[in-house]
Protein backbone atom coordinates (compact mmCIF):
# COMPACT_ATOMS: atom_id res chain seq x y z
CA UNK A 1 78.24 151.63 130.25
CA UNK A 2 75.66 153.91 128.75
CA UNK A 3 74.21 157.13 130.52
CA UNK A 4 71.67 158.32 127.66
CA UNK A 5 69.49 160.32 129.78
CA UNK A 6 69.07 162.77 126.68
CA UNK A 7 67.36 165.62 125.76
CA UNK A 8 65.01 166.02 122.85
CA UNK A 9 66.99 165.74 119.73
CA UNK A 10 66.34 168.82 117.19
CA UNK A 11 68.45 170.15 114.18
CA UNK A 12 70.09 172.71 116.61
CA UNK A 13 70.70 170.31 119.42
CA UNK A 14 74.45 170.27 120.48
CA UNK A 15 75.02 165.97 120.28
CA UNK A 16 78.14 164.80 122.26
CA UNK A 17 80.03 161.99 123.49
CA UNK A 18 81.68 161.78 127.03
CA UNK A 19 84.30 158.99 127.45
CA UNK A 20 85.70 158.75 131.20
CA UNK A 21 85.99 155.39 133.27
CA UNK A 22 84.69 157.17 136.76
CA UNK A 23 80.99 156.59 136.37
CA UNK A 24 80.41 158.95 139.03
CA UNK A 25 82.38 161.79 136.68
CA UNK A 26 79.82 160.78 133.64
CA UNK A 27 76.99 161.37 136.16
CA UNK A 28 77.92 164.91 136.96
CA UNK A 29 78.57 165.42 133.06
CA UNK A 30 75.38 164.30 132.29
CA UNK A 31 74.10 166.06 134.53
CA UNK A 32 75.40 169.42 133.53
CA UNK A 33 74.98 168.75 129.78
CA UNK A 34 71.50 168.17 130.05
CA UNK A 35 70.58 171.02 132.33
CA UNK A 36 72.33 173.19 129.30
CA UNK A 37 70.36 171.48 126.41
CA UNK A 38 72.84 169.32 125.52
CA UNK A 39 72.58 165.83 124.26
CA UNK A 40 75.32 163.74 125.62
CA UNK A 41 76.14 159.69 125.10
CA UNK A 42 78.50 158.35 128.29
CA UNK A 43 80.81 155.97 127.61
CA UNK A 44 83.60 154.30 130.16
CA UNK A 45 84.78 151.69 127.48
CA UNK A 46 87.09 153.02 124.77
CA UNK A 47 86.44 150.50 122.65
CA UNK A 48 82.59 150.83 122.95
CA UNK A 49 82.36 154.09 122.10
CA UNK A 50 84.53 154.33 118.85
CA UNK A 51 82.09 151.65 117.71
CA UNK A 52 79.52 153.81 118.24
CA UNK A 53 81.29 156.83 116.92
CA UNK A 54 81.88 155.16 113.37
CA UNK A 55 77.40 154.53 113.13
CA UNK A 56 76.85 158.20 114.08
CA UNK A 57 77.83 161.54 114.29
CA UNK A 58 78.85 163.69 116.54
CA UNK A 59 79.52 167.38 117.00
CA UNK A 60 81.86 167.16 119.55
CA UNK A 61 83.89 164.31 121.80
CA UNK A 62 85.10 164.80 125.39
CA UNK A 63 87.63 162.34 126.49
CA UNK A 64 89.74 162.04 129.89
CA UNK A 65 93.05 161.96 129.70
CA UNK A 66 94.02 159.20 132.29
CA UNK A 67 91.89 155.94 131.74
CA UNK A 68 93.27 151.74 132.41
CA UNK A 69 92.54 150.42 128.47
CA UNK A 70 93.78 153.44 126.32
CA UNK A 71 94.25 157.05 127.34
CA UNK A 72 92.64 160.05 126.35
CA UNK A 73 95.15 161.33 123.71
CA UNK A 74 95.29 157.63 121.88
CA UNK A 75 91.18 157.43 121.95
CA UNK A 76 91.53 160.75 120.61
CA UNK A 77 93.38 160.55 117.73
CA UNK A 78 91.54 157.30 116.38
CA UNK A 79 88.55 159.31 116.77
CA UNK A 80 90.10 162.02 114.55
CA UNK A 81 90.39 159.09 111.91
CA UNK A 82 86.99 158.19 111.97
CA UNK A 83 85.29 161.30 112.23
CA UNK A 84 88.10 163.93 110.99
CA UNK A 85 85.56 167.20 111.18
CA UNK A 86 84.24 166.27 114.64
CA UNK A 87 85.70 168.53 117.46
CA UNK A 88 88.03 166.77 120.21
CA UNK A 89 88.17 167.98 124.03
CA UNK A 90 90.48 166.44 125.87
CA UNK A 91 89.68 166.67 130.29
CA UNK A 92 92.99 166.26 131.82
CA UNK A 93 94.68 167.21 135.22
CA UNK A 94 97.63 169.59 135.83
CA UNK A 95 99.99 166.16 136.10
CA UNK A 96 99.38 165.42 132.49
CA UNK A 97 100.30 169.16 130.93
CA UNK A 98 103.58 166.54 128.65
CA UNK A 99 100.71 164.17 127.78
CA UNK A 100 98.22 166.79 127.03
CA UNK A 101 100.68 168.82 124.47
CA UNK A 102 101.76 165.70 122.74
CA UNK A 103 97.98 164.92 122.35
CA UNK A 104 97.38 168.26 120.60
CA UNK A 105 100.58 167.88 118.24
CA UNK A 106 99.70 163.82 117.70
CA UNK A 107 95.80 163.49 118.39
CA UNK A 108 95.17 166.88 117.04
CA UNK A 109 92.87 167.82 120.13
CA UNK A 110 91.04 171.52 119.31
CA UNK A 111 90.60 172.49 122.87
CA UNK A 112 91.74 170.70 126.71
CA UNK A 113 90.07 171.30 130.16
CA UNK A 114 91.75 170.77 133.06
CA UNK A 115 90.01 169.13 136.35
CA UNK A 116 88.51 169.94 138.25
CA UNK A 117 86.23 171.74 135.72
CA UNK A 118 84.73 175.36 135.55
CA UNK A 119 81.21 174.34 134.53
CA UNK A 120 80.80 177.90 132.65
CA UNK A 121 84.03 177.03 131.43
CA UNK A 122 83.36 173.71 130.20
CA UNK A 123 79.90 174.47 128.05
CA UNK A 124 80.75 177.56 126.71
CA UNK A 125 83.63 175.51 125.64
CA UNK A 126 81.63 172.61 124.05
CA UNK A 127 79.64 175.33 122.41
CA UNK A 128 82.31 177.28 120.80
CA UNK A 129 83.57 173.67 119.18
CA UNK A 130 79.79 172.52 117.87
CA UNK A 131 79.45 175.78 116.41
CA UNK A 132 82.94 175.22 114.51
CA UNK A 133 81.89 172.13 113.73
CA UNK A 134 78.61 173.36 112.14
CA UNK A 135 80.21 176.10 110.06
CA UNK A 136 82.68 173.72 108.75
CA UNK A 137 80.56 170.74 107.55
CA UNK A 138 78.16 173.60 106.52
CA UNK A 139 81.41 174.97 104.64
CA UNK A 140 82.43 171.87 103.06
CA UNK A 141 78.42 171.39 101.84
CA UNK A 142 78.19 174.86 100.09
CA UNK A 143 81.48 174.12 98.31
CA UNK A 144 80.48 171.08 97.05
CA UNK A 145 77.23 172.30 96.04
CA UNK A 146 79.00 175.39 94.45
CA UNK A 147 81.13 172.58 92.32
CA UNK A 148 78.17 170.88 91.47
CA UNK A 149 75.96 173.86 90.64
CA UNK A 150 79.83 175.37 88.50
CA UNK A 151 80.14 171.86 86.38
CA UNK A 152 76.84 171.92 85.51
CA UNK A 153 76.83 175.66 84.21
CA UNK A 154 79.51 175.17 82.38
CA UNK A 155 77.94 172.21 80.80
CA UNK A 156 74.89 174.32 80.22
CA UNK A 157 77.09 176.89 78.70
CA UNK A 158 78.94 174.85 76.09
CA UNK A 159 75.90 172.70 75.18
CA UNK A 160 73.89 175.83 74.62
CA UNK A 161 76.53 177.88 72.88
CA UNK A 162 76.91 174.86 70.40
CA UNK A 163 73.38 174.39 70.07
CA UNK A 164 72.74 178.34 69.29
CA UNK A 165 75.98 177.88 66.66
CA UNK A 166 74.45 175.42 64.89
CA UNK A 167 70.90 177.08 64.65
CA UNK A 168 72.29 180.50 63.95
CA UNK A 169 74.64 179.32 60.87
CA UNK A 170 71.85 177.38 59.49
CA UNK A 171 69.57 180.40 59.81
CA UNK A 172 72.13 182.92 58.07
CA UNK A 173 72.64 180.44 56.25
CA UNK A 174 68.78 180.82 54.58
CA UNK A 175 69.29 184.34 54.90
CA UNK A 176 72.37 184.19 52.58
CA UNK A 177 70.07 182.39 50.18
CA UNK A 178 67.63 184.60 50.11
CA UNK A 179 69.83 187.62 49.88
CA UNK A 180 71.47 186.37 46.73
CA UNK A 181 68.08 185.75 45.58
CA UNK A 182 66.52 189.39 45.87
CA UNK A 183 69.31 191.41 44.84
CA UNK A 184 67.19 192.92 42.50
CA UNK A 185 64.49 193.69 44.81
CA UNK A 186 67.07 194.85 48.29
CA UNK A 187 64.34 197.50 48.50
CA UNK A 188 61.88 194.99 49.53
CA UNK A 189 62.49 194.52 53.04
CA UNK A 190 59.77 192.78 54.17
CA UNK A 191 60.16 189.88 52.16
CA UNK A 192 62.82 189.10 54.56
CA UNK A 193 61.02 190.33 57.48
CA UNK A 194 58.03 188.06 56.48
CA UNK A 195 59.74 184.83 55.59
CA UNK A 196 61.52 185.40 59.42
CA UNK A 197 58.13 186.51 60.90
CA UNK A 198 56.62 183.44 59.47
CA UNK A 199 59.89 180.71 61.23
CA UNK A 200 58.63 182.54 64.78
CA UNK A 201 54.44 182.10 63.95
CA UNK A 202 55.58 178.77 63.13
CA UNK A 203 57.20 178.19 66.55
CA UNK A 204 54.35 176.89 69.12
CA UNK A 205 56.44 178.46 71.95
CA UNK A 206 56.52 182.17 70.83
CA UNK A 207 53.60 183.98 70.20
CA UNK A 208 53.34 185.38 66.80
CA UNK A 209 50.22 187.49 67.24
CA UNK A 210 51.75 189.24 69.95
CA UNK A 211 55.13 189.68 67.52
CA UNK A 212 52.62 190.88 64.83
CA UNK A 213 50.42 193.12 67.55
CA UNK A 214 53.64 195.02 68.93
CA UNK A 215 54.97 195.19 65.32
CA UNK A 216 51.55 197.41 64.52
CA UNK A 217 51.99 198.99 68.00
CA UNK A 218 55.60 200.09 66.79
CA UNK A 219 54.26 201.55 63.65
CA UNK A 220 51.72 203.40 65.25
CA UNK A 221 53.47 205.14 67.34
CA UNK A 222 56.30 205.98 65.02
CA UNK A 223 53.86 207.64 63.06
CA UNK A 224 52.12 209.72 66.26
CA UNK A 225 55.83 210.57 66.63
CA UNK A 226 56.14 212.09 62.95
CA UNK A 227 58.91 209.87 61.84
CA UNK A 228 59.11 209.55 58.17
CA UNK A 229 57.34 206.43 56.61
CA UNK A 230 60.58 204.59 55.90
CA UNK A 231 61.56 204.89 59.67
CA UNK A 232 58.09 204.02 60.93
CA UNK A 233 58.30 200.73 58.51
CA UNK A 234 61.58 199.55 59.81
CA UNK A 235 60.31 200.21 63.58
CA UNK A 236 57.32 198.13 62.59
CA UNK A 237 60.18 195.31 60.89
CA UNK A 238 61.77 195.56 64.58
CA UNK A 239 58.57 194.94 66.76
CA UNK A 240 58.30 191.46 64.27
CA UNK A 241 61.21 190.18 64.84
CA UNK A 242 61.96 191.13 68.27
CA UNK A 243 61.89 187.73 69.24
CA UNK A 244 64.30 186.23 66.25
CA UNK A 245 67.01 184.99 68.49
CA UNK A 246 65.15 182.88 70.47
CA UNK A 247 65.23 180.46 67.40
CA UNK A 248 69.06 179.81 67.66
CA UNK A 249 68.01 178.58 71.41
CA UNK A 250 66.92 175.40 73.10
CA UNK A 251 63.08 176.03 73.33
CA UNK A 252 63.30 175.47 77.50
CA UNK A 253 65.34 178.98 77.40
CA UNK A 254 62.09 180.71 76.32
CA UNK A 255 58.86 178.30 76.17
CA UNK A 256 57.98 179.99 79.96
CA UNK A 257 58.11 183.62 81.03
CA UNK A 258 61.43 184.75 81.57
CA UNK A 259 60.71 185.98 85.44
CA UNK A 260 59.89 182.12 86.31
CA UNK A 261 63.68 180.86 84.54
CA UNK A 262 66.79 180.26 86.98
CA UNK A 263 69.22 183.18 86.72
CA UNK A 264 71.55 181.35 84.62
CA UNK A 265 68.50 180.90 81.87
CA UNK A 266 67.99 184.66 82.53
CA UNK A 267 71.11 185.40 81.22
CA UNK A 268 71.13 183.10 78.61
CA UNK A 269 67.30 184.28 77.49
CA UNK A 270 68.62 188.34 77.31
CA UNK A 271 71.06 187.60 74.92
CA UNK A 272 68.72 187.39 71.98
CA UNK A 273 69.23 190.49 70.75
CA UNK A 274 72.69 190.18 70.25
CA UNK A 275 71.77 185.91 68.54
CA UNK A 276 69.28 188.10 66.32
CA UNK A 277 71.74 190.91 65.37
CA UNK A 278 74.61 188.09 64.17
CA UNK A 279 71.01 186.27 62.45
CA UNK A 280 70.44 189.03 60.48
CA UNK A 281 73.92 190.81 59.65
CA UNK A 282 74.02 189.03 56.13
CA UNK A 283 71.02 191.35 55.69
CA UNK A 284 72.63 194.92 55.24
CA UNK A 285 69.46 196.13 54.26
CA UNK A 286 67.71 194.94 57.94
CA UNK A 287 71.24 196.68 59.66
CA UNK A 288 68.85 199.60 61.33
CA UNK A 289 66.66 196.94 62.28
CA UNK A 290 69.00 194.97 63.73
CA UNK A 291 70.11 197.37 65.59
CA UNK A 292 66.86 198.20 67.43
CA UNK A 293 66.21 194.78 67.68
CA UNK A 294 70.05 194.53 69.93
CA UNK A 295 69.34 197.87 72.06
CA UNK A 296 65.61 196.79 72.87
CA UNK A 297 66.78 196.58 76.42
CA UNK A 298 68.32 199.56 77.51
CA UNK A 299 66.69 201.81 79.60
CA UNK A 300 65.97 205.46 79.53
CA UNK A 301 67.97 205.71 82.84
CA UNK A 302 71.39 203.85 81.48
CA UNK A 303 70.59 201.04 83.85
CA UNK A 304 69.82 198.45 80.84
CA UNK A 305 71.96 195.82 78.77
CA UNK A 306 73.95 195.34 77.35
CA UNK A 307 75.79 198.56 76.69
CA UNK A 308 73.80 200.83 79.22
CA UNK A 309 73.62 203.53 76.91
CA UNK A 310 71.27 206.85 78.85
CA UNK A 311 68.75 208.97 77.19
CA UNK A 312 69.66 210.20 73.35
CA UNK A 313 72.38 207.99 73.17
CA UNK A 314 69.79 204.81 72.69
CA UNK A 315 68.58 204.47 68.63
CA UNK A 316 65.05 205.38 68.78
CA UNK A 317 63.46 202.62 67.07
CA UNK A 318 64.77 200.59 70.19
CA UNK A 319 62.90 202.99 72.34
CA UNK A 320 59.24 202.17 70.79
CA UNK A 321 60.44 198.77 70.25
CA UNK A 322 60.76 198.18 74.24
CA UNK A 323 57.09 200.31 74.99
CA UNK A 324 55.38 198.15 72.19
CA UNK A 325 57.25 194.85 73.52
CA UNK A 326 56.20 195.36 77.49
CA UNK A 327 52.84 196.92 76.66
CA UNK A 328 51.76 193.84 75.47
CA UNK A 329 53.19 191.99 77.75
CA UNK A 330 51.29 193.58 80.37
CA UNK A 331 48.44 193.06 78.44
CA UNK A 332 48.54 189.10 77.67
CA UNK A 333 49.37 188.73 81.34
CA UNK A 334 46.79 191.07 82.56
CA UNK A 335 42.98 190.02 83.58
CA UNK A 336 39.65 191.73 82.76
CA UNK A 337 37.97 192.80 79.48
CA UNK A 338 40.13 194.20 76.52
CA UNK A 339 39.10 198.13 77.54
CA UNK A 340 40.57 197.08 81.24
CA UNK A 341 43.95 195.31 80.32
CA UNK A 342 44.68 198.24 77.23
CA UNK A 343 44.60 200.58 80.52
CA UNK A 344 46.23 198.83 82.90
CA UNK A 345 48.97 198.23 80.55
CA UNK A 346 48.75 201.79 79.87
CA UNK A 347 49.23 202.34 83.49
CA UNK A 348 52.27 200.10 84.46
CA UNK A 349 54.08 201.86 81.56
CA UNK A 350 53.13 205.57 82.40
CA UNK A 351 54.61 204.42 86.01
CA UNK A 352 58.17 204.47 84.41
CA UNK A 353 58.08 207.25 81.75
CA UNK A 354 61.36 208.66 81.98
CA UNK A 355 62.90 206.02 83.73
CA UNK A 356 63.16 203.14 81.98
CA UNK A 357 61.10 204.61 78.79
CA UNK A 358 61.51 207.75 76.59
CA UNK A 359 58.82 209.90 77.98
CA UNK A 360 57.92 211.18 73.84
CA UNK A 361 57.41 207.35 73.16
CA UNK A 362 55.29 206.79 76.35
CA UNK A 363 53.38 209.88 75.25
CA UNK A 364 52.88 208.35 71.65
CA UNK A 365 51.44 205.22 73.61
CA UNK A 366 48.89 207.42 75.76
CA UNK A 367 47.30 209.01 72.48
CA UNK A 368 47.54 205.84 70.62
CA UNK A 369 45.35 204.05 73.65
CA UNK A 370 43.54 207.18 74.11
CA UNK A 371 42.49 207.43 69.85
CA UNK A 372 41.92 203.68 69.80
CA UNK A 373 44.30 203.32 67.22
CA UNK A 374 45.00 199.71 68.61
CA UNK A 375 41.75 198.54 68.33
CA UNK A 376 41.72 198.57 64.13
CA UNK A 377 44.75 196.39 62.90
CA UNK A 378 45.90 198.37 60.14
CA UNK A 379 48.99 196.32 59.04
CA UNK A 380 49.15 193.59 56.85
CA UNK A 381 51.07 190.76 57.28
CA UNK A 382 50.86 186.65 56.56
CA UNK A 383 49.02 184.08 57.99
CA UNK A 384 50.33 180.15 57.72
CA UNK A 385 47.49 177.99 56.28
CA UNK A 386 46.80 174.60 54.58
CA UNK A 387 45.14 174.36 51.56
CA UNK A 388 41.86 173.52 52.78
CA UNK A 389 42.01 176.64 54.06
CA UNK A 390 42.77 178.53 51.03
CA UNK A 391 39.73 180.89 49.73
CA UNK A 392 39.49 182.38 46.22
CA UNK A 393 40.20 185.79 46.55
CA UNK A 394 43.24 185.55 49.21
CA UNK A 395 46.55 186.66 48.46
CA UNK A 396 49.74 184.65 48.04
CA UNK A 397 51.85 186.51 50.98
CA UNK A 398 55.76 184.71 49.83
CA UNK A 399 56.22 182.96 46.74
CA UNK A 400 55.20 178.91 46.59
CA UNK A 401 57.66 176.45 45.51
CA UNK A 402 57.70 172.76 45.08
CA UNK A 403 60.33 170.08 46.99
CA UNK A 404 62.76 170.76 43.86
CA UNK A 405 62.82 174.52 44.17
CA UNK A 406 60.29 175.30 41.10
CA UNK A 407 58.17 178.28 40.97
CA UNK A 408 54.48 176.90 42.09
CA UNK A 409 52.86 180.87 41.86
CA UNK A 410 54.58 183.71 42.71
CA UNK A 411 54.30 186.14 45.41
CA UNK A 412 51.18 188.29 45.21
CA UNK A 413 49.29 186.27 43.10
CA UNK A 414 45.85 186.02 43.80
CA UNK A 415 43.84 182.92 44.27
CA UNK A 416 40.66 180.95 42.14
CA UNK A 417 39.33 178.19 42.19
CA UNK A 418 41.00 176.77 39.47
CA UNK A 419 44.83 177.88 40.93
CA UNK A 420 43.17 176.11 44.36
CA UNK A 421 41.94 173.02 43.04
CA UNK A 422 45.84 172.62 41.04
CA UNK A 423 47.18 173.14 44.20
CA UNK A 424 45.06 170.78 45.96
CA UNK A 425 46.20 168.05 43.54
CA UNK A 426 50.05 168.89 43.71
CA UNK A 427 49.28 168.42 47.29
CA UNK A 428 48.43 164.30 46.73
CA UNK A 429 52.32 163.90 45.55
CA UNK A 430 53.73 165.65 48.04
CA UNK A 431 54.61 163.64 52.04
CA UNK A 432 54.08 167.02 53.58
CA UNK A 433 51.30 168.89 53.12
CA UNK A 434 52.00 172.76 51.46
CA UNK A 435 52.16 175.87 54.44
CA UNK A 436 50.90 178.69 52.38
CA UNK A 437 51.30 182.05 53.42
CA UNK A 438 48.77 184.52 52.63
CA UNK A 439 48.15 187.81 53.03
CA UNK A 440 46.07 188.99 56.26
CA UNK A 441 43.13 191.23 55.77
């Protein structure tokens, strides 16, 4: 026999089920639960209700001890079977204390009332079990979600790792090559630094006029800082590749901004510096730029990665590097005309001088803003082209060679017509069309 006179069901409403074979005990149950905001299903037939028990769930079960068909303690324990997590309260009178402990050590009851009730008693009772109830399912959820979430980092982990490997030996790899190539010309580090430069400009997922704007920005203020010209050209070699290590990654590491990526891509995305210092340790010649390229996130404070170095201790071409790098990235995310974003940028940087920047190097920023040194780009670098794009008059920015490794024109050499036109018609035997770098203006 069913009593469902229920309350409205809600995600916090207590659901029970009452088992007794005195109807007129179910009324006064019902009664009482739903006067408490409790949803309760009456049952006299044992039978009926574990059928209904094994289509739905319930937070807690309330069975009387003494019933015709099956007592309380047998209902009990095939109701543990079914639903193991669900709470059991066994209703029982003082005659039954022998049947009520062997229903605790066999049915494995989590709490007994004896009747005549205490109707306090009794709900705060029923309470106390749907809240255990609650916080163990909810439990058993969160570690299976922590599981889940664990497997699939580690996954993420050991693809990524091999992926960044792979790309980082075949990267070092070109970087061997080209050091055994130029060991007459060590001196010239930015053929390295260009021929890099030119794999992230070639990337459509990192921005290679911001590498090349913060690479000017690093130069500039180097110089307001009176650093000698070698210094102020490796600072400028940092601010280009700050961005290297990114290559040795799976592009959905670093195609978005970092602040929208889960915290395990956070932590994956900040460990470029260290991908770009193993890049570029063939390179002895690049080693100081290396370096600034691996300390570009410390702070002035000690509060940055990865070693947390303070103050002095952090190289100083990592300090500029990190004021170029998040001035324009203010900037690109900022709104309004040039004049406004150069400001605000200006502004959000200023906020932190001598917290998380050097407050000389946030100085150098202010007079470079303040001189409009930023708005004249005075460095050259390369641009990527096709030939149809070629004028006479522009310069060859890396030497050209064809498929076989052959000498097309060398680096520097300055175009004609005539040098176009050949190159045009190379370009007809060739599947791929020629990327030329040339010099920017």
């Amino acid at each position: 026999m069913d009593f469902s006179e229920q309350s409205t069901t809600s995600d916090k409403v207590i659901r029970i089920l009452c088992l007794d074979d005195e109807e007129n005990v179910l009324r006064s149950l019902n009664r009482l639960f739903r006067q408490n905001g409790i949803e309760a299903e009456m049952f006299t037939e044992p039978e009926q209700a574990l059928l209904t028990i094994k289509k739905n769930t319930y937070d807690v079960i309330v069975s009387d001890m003494r019933m015709p068909d099956m007592d309380g303690a047998a209902f009990l324990k095939q109701v543990k079977q079914i639903q193991p997590e669900t709470q059991r309260i066994l209703l029982t009178g003082y005659a039954d204390m022998a049947s009520t402990i062997k229903a605790i050590n066999e049915s494995g009851i989590h709490a007994y009332i004896q009747k005549p009730w205490d109707n306090e008693i009794l709900i705060h009772t029923v309470k106390q079990c749907a809240e255990k109830f609650r916080l163990k399912n909810q439990n058993i959820k969160l570690t299976k979600e922590i599981s889940t979430k664990n497997k699939e980092l580690v996954e993420l982990n050991e693809s990524l790792e091999e992926l960044v490997q792979k790309r980082t030996a075949q990267i070092r790899k070109v970087l061997n090559q080209l050091e055994q190539a130029n060991k007459k010309e060590v001196k010239e580090h930015r053929a390295t630094v260009e021929l890099l430069y030119n794999f992230i400009n070639a990337n459509p997922f990192i921005d290679g006029k911001k590498a090349k704007n913060i690479a000017r920005l690093c130069k500039i203020m180097a110089s307001g800082l009176n650093l000698s010209k070698e210094l102020a050209e490796t600072t400028m070699m940092s601010g280009y590749l700050a961005e290297v290590g990114l290559l040795a990654m799976d592009p959905e590491i670093y195609k978005k901004p970092p602040r929208t990526l889960s915290e395990a891509q956070k932590k994956t995305y900040y460990t470029h510096p260290s991908i770009a210092q193993l890049m570029l340790m063939p390179a002895q010649h690049l080693s100081d730029v290396a370096e600034a390229i691996y300390h570009q996130f410390e702070r002035y404070n000690g509060q940055g990665i990865p070693k947390g170095l303070k103050g002095k201790e952090i190289p100083l071409g990592s300090l500029i590097l990190a004021v170029a790098r998040d001035y324009y990235d203010h900037f690109y995310q900022a709104n309004g005309t040039d004049e406004e974003k150069m400001q605000n940028s200006l502004e959000l940087i200023k906020a932190y001088r001598g917290n998380f920047y050097a407050p000389e190097v946030v100085d150098a920023l202010q007079k470079a803003v303040s001189n409009n040194d930023l708005a004249e780009d005075s460095v050259g670098t390369v641009d990527i082209i096709t030939t149809d794009k070629l004028q006479a008059g522009m310069t060859l920015g890396l030497a050209l060679h064809s498929n076989q490794g052959i000498l097309l024109l060398p680096k520097g050499h300055v175009f004609t017509d005539k040098s176009i036109d050949k190159l045009k018609q190379l370009q007809t035997q060739r599947p791929i069309p020629f990327r030329i770098m040339v010099k920017s203006n």
